[in-house]
N, C-alpha and C. Protein backbone atom coordinates (compact mmCIF):
# COMPACT_ATOMS: atom_id res chain seq x y z
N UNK A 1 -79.89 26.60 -17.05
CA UNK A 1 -78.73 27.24 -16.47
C UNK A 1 -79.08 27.67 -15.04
N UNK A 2 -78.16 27.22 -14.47
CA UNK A 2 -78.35 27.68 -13.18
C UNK A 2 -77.02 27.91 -12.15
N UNK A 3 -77.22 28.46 -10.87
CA UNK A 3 -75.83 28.70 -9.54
C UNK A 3 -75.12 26.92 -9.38
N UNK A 4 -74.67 26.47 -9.26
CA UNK A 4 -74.53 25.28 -8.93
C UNK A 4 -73.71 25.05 -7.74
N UNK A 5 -73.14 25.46 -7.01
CA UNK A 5 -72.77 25.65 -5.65
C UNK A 5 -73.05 26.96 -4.67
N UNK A 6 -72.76 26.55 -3.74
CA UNK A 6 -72.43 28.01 -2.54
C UNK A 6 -73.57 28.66 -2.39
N UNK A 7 -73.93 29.83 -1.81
CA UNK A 7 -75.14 30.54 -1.15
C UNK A 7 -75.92 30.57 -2.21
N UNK A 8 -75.96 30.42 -3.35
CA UNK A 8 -77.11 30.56 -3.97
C UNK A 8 -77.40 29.56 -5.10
N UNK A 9 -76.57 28.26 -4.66
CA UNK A 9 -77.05 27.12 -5.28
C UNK A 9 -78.80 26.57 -5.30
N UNK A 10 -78.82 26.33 -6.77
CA UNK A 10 -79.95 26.41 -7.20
C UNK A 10 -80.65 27.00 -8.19
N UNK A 11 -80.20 28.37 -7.45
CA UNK A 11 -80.83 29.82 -8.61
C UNK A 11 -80.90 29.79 -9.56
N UNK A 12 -81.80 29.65 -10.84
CA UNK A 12 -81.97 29.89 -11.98
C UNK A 12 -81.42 30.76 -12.71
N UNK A 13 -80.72 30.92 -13.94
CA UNK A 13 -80.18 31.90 -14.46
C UNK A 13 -80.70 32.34 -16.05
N UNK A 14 -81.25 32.87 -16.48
CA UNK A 14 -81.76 33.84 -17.20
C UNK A 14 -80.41 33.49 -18.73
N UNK A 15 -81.33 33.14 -19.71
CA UNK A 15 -79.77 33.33 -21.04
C UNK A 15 -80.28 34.31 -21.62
N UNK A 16 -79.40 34.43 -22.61
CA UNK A 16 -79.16 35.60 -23.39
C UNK A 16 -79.97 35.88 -24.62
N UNK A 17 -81.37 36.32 -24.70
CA UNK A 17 -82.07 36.53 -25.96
C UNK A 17 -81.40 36.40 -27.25
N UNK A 18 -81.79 35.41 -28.04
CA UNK A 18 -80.91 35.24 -29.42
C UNK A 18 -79.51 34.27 -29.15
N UNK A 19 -79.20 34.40 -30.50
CA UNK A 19 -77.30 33.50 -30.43
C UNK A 19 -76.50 34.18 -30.79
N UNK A 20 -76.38 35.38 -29.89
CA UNK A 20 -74.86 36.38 -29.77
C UNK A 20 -74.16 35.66 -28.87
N UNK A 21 -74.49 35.14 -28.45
CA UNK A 21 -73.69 34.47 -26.62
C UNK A 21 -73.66 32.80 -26.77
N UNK A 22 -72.67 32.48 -26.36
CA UNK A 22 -72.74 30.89 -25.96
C UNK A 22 -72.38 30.75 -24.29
N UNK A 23 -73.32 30.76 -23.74
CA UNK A 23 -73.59 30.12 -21.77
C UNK A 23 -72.63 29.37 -22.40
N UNK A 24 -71.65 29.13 -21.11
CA UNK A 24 -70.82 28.05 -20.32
C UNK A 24 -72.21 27.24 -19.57
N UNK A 25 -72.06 26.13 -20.25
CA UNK A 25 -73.53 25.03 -19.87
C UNK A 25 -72.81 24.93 -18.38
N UNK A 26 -73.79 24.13 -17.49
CA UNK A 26 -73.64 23.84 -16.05
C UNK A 26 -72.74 22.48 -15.95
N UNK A 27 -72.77 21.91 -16.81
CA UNK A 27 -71.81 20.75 -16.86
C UNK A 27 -69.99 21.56 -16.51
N UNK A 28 -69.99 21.75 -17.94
CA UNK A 28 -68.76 22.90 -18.24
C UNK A 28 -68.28 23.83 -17.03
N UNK A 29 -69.76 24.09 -16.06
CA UNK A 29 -69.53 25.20 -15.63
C UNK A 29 -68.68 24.89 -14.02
N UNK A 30 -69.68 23.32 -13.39
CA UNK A 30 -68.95 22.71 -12.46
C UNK A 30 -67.51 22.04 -12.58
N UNK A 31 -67.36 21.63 -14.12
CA UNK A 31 -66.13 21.28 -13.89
C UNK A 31 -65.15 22.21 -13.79
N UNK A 32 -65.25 23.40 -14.44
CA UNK A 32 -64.18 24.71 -14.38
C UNK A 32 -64.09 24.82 -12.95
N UNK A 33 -65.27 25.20 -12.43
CA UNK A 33 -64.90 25.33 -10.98
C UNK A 33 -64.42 24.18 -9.78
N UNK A 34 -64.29 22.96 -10.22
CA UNK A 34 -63.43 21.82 -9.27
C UNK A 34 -62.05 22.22 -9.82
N UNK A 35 -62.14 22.84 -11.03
CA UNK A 35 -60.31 22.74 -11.43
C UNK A 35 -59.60 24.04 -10.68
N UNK A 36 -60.75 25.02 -10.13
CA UNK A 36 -59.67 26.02 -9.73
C UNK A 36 -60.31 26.69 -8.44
N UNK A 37 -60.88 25.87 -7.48
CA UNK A 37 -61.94 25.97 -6.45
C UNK A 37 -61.67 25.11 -5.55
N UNK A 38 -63.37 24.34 -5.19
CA UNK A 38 -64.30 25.01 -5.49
C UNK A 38 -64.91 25.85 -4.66
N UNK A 39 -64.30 26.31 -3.59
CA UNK A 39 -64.67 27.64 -3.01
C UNK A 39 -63.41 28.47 -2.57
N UNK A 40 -63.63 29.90 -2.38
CA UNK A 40 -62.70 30.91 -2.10
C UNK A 40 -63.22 31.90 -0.70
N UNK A 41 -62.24 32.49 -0.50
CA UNK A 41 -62.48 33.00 0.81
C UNK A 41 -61.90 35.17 -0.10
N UNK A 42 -62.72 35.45 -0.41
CA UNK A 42 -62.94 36.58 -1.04
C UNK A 42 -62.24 37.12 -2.30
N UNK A 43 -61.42 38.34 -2.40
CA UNK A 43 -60.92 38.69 -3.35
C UNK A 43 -62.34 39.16 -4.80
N UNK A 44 -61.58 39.54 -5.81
CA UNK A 44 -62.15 40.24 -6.68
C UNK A 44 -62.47 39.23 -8.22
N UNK A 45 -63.63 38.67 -8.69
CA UNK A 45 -63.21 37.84 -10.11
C UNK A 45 -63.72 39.25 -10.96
N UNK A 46 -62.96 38.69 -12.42
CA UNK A 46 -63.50 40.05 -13.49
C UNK A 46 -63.73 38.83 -14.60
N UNK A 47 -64.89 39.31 -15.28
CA UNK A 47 -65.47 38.03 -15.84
C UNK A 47 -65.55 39.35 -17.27
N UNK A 48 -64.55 39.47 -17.97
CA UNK A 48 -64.61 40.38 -19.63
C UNK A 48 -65.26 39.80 -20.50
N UNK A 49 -66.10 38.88 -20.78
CA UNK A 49 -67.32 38.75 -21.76
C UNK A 49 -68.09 38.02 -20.89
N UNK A 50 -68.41 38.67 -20.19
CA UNK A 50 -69.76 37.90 -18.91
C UNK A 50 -71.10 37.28 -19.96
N UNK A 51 -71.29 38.02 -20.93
CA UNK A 51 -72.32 36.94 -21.45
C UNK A 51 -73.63 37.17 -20.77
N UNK A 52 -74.09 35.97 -19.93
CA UNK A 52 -75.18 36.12 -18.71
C UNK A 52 -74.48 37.09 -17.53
N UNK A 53 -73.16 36.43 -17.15
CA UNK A 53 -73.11 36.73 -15.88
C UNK A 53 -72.73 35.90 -15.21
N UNK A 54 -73.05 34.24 -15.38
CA UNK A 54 -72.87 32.74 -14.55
C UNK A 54 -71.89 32.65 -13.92
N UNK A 55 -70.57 33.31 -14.59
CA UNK A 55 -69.59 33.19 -14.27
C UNK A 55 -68.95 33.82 -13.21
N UNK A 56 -68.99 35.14 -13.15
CA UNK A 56 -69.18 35.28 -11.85
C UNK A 56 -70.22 35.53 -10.76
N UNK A 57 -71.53 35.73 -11.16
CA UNK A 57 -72.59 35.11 -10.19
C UNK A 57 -72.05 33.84 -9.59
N UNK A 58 -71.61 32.60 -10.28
CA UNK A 58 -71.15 31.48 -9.48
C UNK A 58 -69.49 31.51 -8.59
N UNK A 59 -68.69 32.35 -9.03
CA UNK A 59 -67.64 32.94 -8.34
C UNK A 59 -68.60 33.59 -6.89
N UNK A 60 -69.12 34.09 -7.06
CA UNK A 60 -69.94 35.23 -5.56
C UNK A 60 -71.06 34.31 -4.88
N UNK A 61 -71.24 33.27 -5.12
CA UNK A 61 -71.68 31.79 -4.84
C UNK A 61 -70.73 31.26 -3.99
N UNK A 62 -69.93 31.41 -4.42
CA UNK A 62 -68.82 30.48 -3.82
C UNK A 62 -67.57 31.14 -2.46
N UNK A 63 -68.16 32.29 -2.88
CA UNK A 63 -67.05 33.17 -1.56
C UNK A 63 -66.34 34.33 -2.49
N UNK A 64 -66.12 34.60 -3.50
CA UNK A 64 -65.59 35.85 -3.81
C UNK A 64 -66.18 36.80 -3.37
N UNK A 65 -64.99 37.71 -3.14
CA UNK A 65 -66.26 39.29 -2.77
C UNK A 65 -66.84 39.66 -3.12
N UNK A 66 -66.83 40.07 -4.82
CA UNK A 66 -66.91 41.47 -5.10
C UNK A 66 -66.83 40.75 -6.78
N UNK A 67 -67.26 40.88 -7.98
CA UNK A 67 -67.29 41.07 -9.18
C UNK A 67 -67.47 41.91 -10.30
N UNK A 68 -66.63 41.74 -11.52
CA UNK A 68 -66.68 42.80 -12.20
C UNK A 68 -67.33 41.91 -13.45
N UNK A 69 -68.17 42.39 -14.21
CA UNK A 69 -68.65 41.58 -15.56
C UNK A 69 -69.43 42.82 -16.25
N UNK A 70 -68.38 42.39 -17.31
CA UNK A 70 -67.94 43.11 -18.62
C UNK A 70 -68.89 42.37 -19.94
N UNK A 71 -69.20 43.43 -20.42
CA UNK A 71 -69.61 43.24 -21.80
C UNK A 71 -70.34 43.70 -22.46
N UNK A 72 -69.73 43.96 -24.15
CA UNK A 72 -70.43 45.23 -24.97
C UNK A 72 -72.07 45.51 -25.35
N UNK A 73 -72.41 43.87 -25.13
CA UNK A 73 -74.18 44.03 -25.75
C UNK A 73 -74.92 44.08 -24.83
N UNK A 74 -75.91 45.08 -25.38
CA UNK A 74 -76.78 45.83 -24.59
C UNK A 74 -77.52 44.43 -23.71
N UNK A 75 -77.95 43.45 -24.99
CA UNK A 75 -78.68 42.19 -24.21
C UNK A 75 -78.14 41.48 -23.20
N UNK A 76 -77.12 41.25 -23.35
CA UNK A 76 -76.52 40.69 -22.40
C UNK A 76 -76.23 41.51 -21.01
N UNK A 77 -76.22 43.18 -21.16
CA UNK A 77 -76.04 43.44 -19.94
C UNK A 77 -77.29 43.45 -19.39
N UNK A 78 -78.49 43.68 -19.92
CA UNK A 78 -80.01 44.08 -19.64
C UNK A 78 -79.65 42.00 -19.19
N UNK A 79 -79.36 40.90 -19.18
CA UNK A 79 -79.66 39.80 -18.54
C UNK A 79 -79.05 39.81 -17.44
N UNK A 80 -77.21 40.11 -17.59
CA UNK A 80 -76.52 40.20 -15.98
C UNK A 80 -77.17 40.92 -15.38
N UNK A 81 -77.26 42.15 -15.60
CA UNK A 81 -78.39 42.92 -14.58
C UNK A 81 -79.79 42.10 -13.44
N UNK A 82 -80.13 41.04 -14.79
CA UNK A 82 -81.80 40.59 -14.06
C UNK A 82 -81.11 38.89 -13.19
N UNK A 83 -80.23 38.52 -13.65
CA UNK A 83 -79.49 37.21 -12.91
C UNK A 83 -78.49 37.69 -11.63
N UNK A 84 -78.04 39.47 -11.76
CA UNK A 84 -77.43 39.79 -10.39
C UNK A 84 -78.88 40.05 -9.42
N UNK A 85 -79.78 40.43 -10.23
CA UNK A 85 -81.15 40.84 -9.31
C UNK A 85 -81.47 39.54 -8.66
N UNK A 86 -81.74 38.75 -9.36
CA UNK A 86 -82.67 37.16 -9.16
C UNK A 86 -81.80 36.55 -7.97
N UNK A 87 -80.13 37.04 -8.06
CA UNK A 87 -79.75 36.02 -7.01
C UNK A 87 -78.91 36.96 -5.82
N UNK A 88 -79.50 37.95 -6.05
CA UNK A 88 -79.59 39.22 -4.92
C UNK A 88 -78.11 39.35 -4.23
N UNK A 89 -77.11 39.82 -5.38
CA UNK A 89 -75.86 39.85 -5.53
C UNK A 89 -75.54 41.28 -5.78
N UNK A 90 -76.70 42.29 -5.87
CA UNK A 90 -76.48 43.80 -6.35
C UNK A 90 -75.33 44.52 -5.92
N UNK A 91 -75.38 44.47 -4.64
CA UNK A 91 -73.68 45.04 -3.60
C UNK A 91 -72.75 44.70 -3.94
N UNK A 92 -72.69 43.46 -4.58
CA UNK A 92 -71.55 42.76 -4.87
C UNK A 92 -70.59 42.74 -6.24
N UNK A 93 -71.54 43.35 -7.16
CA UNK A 93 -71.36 43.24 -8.65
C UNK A 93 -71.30 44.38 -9.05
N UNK A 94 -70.70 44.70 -9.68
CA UNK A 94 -70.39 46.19 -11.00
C UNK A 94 -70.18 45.48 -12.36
N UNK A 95 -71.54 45.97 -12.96
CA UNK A 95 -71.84 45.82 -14.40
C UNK A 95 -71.29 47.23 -14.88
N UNK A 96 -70.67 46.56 -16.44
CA UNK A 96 -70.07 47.50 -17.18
C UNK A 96 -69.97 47.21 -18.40
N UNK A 97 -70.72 47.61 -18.97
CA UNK A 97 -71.51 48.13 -20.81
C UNK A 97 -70.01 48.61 -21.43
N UNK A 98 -68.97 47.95 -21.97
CA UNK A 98 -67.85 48.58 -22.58
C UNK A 98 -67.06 47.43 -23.29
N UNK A 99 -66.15 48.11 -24.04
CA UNK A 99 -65.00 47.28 -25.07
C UNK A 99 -63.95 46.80 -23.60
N UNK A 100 -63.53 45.54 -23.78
CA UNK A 100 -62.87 44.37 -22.64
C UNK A 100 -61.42 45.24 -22.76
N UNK A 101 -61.30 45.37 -23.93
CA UNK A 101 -59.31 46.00 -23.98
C UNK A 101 -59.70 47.32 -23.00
N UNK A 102 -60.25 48.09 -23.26
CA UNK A 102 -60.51 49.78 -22.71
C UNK A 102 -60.85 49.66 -21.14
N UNK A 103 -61.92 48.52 -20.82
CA UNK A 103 -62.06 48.23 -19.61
C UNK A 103 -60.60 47.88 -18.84
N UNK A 104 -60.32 46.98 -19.70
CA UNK A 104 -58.75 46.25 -18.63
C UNK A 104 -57.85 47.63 -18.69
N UNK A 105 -57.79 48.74 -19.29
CA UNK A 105 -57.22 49.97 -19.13
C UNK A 105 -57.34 50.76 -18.25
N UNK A 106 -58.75 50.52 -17.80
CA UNK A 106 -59.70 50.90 -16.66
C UNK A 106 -59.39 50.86 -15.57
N UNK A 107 -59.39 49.75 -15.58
CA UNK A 107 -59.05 48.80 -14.23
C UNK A 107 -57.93 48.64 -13.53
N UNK A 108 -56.86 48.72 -14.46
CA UNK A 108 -55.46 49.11 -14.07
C UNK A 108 -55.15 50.74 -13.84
N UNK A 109 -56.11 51.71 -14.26
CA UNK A 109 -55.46 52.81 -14.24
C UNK A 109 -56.24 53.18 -12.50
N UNK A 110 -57.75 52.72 -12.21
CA UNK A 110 -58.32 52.21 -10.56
C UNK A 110 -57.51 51.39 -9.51
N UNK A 111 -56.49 50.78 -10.13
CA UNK A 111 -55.39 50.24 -8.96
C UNK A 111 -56.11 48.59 -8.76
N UNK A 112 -57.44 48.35 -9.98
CA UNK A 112 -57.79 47.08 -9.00
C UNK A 112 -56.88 45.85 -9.25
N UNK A 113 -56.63 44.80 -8.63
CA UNK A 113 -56.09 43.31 -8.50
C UNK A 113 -57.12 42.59 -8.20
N UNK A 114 -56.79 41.08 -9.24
CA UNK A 114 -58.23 40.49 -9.06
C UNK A 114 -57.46 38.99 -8.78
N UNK A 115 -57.97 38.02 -8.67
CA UNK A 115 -57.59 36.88 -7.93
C UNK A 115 -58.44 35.99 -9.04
N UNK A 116 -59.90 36.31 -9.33
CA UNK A 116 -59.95 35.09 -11.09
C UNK A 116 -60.31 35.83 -11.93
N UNK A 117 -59.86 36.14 -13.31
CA UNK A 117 -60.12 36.54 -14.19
C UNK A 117 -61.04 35.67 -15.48
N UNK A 118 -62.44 35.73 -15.87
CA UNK A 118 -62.63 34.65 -16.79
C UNK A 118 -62.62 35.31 -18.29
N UNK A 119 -61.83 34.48 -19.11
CA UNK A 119 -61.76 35.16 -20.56
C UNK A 119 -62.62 33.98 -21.49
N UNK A 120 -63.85 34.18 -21.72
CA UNK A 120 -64.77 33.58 -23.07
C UNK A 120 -65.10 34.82 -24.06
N UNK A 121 -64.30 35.16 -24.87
CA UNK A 121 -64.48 35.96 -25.84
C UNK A 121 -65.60 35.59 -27.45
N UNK A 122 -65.79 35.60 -28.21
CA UNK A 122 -65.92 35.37 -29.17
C UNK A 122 -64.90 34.77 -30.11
N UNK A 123 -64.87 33.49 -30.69
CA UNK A 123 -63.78 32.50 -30.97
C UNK A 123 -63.03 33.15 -31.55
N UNK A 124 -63.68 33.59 -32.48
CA UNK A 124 -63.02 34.35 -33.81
C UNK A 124 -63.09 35.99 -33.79
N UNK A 125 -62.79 36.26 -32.63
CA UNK A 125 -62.78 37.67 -32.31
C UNK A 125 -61.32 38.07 -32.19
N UNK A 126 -60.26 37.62 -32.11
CA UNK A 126 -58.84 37.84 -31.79
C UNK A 126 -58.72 38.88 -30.62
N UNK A 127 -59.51 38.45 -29.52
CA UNK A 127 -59.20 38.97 -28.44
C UNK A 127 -58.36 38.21 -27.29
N UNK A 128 -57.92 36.87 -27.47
CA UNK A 128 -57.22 36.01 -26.12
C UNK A 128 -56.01 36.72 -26.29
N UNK A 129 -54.88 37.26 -27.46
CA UNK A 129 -53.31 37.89 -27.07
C UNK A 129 -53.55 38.98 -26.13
N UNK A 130 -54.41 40.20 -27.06
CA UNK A 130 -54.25 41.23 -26.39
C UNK A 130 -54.72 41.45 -25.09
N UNK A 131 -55.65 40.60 -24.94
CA UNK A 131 -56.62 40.78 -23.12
C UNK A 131 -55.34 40.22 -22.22
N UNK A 132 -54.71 39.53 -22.71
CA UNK A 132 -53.51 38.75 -22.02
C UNK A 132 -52.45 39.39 -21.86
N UNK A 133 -51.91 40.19 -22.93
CA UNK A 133 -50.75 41.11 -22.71
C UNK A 133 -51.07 41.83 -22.17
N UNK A 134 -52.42 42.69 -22.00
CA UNK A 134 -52.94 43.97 -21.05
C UNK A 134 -52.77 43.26 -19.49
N UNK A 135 -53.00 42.41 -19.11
CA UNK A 135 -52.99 41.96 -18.22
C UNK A 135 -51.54 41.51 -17.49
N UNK A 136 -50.70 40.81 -18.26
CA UNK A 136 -49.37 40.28 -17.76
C UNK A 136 -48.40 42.12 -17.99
N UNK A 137 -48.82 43.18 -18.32
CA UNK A 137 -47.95 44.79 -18.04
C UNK A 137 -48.97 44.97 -17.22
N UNK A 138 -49.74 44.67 -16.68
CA UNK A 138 -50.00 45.76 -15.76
C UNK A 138 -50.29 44.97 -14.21
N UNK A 139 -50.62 45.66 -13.19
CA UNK A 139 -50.47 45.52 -11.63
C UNK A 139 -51.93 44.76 -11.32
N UNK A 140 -52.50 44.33 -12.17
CA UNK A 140 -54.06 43.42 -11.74
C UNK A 140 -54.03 42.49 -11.70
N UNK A 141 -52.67 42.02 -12.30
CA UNK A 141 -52.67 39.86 -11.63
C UNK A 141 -51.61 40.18 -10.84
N UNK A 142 -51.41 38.93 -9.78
CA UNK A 142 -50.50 38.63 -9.11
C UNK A 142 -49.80 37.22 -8.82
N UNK A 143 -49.34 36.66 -8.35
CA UNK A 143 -48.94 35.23 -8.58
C UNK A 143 -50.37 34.18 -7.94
N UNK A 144 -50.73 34.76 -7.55
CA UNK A 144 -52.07 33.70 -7.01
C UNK A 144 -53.48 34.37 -7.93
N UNK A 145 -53.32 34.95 -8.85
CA UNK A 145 -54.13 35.04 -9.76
C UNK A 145 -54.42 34.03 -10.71
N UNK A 146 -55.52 33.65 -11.18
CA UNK A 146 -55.63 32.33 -12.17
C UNK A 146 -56.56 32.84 -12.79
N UNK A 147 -56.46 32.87 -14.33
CA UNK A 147 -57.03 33.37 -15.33
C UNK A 147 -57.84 32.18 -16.21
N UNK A 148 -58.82 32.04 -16.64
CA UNK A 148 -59.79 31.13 -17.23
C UNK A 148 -59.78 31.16 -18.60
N UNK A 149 -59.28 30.78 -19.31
CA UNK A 149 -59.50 30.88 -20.69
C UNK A 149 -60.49 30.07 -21.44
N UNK A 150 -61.62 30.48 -22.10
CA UNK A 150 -62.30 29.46 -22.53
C UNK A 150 -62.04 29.44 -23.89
N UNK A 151 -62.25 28.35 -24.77
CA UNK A 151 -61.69 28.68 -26.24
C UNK A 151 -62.22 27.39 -26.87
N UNK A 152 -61.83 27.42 -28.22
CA UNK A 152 -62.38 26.23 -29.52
C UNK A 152 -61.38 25.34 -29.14
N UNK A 153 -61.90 24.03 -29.21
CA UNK A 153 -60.54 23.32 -28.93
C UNK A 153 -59.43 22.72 -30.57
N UNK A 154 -60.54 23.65 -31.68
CA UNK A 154 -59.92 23.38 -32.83
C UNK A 154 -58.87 24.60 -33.25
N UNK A 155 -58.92 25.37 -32.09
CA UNK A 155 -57.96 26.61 -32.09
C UNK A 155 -56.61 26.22 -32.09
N UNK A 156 -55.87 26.31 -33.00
CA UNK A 156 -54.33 25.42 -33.12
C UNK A 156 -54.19 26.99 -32.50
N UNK A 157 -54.16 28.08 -32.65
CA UNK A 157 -53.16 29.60 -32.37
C UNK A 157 -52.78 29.15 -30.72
N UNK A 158 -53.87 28.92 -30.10
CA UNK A 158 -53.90 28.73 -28.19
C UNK A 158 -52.75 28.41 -27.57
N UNK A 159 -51.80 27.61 -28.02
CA UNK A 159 -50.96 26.78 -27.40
C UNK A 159 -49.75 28.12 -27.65
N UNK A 160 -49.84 28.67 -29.05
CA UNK A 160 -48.84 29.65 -28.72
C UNK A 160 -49.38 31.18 -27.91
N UNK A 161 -50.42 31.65 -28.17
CA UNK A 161 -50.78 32.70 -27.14
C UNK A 161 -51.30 32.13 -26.07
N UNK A 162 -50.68 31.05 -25.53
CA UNK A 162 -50.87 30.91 -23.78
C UNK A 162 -49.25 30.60 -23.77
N UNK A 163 -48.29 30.56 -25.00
CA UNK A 163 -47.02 30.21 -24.47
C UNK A 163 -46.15 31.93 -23.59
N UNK A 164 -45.47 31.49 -22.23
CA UNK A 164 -45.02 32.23 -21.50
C UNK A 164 -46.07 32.47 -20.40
N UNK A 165 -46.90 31.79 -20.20
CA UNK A 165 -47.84 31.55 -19.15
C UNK A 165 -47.57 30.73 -18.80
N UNK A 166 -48.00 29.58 -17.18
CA UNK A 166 -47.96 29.10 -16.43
C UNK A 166 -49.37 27.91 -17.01
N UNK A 167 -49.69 26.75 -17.57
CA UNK A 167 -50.51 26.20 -17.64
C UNK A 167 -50.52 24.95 -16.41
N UNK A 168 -51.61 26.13 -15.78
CA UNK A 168 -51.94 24.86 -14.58
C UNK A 168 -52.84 24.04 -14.76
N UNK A 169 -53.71 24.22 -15.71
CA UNK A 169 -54.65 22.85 -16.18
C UNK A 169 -55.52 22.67 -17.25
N UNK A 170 -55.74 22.25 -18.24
CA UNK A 170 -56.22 22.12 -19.56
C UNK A 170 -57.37 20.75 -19.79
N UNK A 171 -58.40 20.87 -20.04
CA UNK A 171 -59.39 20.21 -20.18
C UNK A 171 -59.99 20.73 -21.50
N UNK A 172 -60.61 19.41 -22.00
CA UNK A 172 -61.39 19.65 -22.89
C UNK A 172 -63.08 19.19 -22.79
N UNK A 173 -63.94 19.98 -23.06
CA UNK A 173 -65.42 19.42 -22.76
C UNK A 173 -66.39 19.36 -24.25
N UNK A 174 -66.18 18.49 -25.18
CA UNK A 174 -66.77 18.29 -26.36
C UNK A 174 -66.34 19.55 -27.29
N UNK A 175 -66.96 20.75 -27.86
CA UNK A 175 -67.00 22.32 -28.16
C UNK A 175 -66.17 23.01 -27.22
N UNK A 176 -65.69 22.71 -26.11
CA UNK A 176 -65.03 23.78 -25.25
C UNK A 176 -63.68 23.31 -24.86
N UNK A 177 -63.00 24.48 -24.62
CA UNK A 177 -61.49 23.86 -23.89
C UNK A 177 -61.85 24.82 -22.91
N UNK A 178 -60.95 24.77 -22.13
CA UNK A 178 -60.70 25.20 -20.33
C UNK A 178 -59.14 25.32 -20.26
N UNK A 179 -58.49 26.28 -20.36
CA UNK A 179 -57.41 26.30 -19.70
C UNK A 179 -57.43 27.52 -18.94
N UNK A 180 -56.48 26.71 -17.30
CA UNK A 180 -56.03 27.38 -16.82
C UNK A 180 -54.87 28.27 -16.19
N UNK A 181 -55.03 29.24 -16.30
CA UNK A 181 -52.69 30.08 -16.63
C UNK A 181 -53.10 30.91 -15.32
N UNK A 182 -51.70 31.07 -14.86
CA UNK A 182 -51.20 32.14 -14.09
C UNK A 182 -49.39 33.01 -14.74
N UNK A 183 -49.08 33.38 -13.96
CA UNK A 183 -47.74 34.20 -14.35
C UNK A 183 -47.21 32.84 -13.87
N UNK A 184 -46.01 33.17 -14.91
CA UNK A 184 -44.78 31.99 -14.86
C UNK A 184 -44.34 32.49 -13.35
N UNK A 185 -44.01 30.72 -12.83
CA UNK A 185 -43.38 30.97 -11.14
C UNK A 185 -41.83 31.33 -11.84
N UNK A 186 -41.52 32.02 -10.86
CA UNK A 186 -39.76 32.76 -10.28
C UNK A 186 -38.88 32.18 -10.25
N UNK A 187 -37.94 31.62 -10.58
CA UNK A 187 -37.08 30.76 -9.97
C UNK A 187 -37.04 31.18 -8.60
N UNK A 188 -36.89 30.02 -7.75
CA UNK A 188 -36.50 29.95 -6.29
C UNK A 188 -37.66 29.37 -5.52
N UNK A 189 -39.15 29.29 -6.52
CA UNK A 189 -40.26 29.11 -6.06
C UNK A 189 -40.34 27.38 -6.47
């Protein structure tokens, strides 16, 4: 695992002691980012089951400002911690040890707006509705927001909890799907 574009292409990235976590492999990881990239000129990503971290470590690679990566196990934050160190991103990143619903409560009640949001939850965790409805009531997406969903691609539920979203692009990578949503455009747009 490693950065695969932008200032810190190259960098090695640190996984997650044990199999609580499944890394977005580097294959997976470049193609997500040609589908909604592959570079940006700042703004905020919030990565709610950061896992390692890759995800947005490689967002702040690429030109985002500023990142938020979320997530409840201790191991996994004790790794984002040593992969924000390794690729000397500290200024840039706010790690946060907490439940993803309570955080996105957080975050909206701080006023922040973020520009990519990445959602890899645990398959069978029934977290893709609610992280989604917290998000489409409150003031942290905006129409140029694009949200990452990673998911089973044997997940029949997906097609209806991404229905009333905007599907701007859907891939499948063996074990993984990739879709990507924003807010439904306006009429007039």
């Amino acid at each position: 695992m490693r950065v695969i574009a932008g200032l810190r292409k190259g960098h090695p990235l640190k996984a997650v002691p044990g199999s609580s976590t499944r890394p977005t492999t580097d294959k997976v990881k470049e193609a997500l980012f040609s589908m909604i990239g592959p570079y940006f000129d700042g703004g905020i990503a919030l990565d709610l089951f950061a896992g390692t971290g890759g995800l947005g470590i490689e967002a702040l690679s690429r030109g985002v400002e500023k990142a938020i990566l979320v997530d409840r196990d201790a191991k996994s934050i004790q790794t984002i911690k040593e992969n924000v160190e390794k690729t000397k991103f500290q200024t840039e990143v706010e790690v946060i040890r907490g439940d993803a619903l309570k955080c996105l409560d957080q975050f909206a009640a701080r006023g922040l707006s973020f520009e990519l949001i990445f959602i890899d939850p645990p398959y069978q965790g029934g977290f893709y509705r609610p992280c989604l409805q917290r998000l489409r009531e409150s003031s942290m997406i905006s129409e140029s927001t694009r949200i990452i969903v990673e998911s089973d691609p044997s997940n029949r539920d997906m097609d209806e909890i991404l229905l009333g979203w905007q599907r701007l692009k859907h891939a499948e990578y063996g074990s993984i799907c990739i879709d990507v949503i924003a807010l439904p455009m306006t009429e007039g747009e």
